[in-house]
C-alpha atoms as a PDB file:
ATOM      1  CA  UNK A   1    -129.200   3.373 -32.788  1.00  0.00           C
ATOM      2  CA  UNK A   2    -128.584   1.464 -36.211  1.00  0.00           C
ATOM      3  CA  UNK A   3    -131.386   1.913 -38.615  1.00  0.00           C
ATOM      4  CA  UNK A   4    -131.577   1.021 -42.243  1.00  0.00           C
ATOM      5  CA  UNK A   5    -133.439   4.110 -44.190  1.00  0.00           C
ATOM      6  CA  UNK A   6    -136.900   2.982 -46.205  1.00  0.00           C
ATOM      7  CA  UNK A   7    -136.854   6.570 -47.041  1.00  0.00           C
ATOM      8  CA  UNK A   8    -134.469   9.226 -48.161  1.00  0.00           C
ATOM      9  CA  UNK A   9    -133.675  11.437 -45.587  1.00  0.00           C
ATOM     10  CA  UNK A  10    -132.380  14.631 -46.342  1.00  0.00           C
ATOM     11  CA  UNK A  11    -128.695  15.266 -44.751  1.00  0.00           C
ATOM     12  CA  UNK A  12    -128.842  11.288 -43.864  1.00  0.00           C
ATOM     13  CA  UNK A  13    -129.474   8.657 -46.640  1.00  0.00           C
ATOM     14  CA  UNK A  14    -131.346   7.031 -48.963  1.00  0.00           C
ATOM     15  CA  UNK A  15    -133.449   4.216 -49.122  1.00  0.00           C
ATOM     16  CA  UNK A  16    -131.244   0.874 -48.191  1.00  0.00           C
ATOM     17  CA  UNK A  17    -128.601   2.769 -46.357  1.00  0.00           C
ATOM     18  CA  UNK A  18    -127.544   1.482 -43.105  1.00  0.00           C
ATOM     19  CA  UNK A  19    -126.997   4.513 -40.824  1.00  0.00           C
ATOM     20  CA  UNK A  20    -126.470   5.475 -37.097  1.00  0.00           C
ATOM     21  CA  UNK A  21    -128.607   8.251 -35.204  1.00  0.00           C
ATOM     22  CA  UNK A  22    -129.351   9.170 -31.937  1.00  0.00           C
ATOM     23  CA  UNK A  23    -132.036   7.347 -30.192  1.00  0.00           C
ATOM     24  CA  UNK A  24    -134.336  10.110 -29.411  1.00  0.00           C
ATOM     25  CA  UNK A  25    -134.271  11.034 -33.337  1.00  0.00           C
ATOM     26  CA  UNK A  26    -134.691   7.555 -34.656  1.00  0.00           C
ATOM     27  CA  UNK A  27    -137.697   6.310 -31.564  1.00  0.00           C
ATOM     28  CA  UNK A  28    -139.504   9.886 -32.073  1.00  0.00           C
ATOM     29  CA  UNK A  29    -139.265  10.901 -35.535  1.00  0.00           C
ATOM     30  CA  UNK A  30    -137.533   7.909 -37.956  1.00  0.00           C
ATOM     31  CA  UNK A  31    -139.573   5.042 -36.610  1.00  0.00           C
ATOM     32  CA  UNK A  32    -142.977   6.731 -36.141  1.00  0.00           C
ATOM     33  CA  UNK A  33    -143.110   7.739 -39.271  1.00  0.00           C
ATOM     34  CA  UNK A  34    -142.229   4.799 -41.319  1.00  0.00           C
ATOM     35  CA  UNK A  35    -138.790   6.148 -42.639  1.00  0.00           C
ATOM     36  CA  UNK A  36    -136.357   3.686 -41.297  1.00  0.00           C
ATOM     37  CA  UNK A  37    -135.937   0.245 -39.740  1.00  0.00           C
ATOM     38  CA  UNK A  38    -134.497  -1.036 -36.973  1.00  0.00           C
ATOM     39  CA  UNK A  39    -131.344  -3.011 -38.255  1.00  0.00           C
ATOM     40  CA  UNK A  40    -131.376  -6.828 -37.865  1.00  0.00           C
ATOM     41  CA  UNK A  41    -129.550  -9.241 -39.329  1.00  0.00           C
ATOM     42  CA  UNK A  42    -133.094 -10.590 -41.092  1.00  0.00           C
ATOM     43  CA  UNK A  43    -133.583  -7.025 -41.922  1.00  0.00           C
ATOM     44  CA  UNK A  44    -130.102  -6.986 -43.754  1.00  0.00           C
ATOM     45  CA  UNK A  45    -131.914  -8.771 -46.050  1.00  0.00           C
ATOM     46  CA  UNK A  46    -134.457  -6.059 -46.997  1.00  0.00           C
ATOM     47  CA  UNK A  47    -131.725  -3.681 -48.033  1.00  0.00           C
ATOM     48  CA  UNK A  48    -130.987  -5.636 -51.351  1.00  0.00           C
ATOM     49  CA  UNK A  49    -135.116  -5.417 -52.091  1.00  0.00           C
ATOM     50  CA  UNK A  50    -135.333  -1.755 -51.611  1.00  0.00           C
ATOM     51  CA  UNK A  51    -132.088  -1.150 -53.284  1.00  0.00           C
ATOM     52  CA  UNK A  52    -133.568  -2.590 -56.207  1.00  0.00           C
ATOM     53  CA  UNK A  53    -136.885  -0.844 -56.324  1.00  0.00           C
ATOM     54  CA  UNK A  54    -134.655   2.661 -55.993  1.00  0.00           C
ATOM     55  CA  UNK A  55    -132.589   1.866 -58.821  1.00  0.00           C
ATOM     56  CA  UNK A  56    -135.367   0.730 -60.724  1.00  0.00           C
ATOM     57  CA  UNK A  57    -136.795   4.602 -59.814  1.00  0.00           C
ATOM     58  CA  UNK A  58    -133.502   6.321 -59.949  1.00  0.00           C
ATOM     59  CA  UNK A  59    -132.714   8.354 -63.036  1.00  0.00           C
ATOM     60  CA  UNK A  60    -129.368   7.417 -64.297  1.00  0.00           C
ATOM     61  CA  UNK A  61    -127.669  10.776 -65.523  1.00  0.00           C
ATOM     62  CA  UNK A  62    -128.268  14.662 -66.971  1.00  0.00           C
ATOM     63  CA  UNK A  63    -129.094  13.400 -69.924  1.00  0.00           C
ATOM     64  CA  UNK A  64    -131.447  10.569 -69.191  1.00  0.00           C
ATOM     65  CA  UNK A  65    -132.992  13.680 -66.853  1.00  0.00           C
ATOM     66  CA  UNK A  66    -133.989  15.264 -70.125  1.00  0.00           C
ATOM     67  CA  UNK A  67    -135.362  12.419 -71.750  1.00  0.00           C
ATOM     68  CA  UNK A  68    -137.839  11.970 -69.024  1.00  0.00           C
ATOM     69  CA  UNK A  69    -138.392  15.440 -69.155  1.00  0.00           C
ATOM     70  CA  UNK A  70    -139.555  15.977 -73.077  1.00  0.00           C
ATOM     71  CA  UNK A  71    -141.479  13.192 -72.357  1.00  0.00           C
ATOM     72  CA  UNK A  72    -143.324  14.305 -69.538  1.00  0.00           C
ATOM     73  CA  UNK A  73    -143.722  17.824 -70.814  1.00  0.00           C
ATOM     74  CA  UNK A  74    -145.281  16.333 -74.415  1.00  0.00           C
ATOM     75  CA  UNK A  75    -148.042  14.000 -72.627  1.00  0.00           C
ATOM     76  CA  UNK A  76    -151.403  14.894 -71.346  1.00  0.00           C
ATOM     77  CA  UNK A  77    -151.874  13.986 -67.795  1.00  0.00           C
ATOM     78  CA  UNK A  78    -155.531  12.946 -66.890  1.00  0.00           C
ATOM     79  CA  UNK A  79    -156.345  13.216 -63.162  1.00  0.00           C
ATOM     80  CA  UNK A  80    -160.256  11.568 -62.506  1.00  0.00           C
ATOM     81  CA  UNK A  81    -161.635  13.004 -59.504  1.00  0.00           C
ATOM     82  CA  UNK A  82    -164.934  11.979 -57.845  1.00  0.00           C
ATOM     83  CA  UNK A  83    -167.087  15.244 -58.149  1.00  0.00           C
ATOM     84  CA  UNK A  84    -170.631  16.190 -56.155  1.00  0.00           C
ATOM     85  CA  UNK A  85    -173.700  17.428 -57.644  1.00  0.00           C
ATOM     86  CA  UNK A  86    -173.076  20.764 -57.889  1.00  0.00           C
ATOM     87  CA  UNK A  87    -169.409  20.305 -59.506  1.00  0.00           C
ATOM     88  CA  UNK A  88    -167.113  20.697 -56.737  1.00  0.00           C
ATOM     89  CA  UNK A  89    -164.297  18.324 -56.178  1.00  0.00           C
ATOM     90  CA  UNK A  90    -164.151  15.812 -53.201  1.00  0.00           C
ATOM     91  CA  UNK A  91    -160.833  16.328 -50.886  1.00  0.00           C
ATOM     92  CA  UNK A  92    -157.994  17.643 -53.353  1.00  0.00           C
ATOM     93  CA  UNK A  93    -155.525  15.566 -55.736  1.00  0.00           C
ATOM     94  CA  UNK A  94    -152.765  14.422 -53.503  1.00  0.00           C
ATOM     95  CA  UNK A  95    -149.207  13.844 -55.046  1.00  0.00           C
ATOM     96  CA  UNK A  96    -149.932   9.877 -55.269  1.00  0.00           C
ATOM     97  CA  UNK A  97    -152.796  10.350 -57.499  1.00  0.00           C
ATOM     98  CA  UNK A  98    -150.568  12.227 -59.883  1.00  0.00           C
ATOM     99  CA  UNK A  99    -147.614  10.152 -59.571  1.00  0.00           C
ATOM    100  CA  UNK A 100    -150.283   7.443 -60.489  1.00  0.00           C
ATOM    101  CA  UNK A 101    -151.605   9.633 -63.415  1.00  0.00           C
ATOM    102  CA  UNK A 102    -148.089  10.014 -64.982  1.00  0.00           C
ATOM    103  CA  UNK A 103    -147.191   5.945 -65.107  1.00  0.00           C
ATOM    104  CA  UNK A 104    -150.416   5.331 -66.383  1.00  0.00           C
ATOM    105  CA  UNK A 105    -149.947   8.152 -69.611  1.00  0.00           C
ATOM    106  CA  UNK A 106    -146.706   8.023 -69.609  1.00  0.00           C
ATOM    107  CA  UNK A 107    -145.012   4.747 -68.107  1.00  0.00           C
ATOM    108  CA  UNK A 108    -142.574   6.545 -65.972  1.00  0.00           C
ATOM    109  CA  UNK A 109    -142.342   6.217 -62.392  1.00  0.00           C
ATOM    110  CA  UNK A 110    -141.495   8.773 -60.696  1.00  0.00           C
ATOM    111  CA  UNK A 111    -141.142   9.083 -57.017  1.00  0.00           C
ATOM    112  CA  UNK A 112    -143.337  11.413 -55.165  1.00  0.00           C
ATOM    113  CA  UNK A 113    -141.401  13.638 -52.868  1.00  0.00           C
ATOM    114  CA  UNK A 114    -139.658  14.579 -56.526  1.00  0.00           C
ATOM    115  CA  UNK A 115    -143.323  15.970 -56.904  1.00  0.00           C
ATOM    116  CA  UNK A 116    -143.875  19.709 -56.232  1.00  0.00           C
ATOM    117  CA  UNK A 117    -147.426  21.201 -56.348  1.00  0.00           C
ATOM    118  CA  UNK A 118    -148.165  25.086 -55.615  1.00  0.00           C
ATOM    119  CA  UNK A 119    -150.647  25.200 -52.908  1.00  0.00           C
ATOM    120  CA  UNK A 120    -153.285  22.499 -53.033  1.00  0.00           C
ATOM    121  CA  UNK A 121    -155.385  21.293 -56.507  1.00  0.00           C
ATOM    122  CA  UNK A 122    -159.247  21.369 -55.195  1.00  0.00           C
ATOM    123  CA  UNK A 123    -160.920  22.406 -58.414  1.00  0.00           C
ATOM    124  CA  UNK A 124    -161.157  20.877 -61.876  1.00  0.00           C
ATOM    125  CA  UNK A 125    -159.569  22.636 -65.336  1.00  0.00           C
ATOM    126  CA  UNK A 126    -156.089  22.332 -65.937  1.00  0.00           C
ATOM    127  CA  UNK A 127    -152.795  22.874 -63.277  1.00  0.00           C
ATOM    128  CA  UNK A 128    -149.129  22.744 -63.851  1.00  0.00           C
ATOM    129  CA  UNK A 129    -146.662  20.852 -61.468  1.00  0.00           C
ATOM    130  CA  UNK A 130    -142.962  20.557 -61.083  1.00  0.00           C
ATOM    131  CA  UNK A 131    -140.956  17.461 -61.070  1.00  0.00           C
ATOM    132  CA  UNK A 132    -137.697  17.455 -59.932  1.00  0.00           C
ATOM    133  CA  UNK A 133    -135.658  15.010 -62.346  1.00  0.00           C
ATOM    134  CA  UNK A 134    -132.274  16.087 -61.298  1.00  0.00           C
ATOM    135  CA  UNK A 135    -130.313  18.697 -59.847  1.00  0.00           C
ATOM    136  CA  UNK A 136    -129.835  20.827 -63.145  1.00  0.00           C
ATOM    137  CA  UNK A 137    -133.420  19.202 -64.554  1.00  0.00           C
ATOM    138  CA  UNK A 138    -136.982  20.350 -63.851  1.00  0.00           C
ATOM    139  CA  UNK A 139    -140.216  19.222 -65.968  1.00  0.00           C
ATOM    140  CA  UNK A 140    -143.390  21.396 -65.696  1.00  0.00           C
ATOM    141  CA  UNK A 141    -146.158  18.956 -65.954  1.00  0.00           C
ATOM    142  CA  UNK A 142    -149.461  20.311 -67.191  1.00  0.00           C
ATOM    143  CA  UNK A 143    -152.360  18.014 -65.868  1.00  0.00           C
ATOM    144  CA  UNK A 144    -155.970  18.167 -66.335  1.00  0.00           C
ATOM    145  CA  UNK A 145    -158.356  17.203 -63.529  1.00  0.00           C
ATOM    146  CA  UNK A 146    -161.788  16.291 -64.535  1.00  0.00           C
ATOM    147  CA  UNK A 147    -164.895  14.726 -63.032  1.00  0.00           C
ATOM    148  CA  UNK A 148    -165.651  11.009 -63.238  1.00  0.00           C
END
């Protein structure tokens, strides 16, 4: 089946690439979960919108890596969390609330699966999170979680 990839795929593509699969993998696990397409002639047309929003996301090079990465590693990170009477957090801070947190103190964006957090954040104080730039570059993130 020809799909065209909303979503990079490990070992298949990224987003905007036009690739073949077997059905079973692209009707029970590509489509279902929002990761792909099916390819159309219309939906040729997508591929040039979600090219542009990946390059627009894409780091360019090594050094552009470490840019991104002094800057993320100088700037405080301010999560606001919804908190109950007695202190305790509501549900946990997902990686879109902190990809949210960074382009709002920083004004990077950064996709999320480049986001890696240690086990889940459910209380408030301070917690450190990778982000994988590029291959050779990895920012520790320090981000403080507080009640609103």
């Amino acid at each position: 089946m020809k799909l065209i990839l909303t979503q990079e795929v490990t070992g298949l593509g990224h987003p905007g690439d036009v690739v073949t699969v077997k059905d079973g993998f692209a009707r029970n696990l590509l489509l279902p979960q929002g990761r792909a397409i099916a390819w159309s002639q219309g939906g040729e047309k997508q591929i040039e919108g979600i090219k542009r929003a990946r390059t627009a996301r894409e780091i360019r090079d090594r050094d552009h890596a470490a840019e991104i990465k002094a800057s993320l590693e100088k700037s405080e990170v301010v999560i606001k969390v919804k908190v109950g009477a007695t202190g305790s957090m509501f549900g946990s801070v997902t990686d879109k609330d902190i990809v949210a947190a960074i382009k709002s103190s920083t004004g990077v964006d950064i996709d999320r699966h480049r986001i890696k957090v240690t086990g889940h954040i459910k209380k408030l104080g301070s917690h450190t999170v990778k982000v994988n730039l590029h291959s050779a570059v990895t920012a520790n993130v320090t981000l403080s979680v507080v009640g609103a």
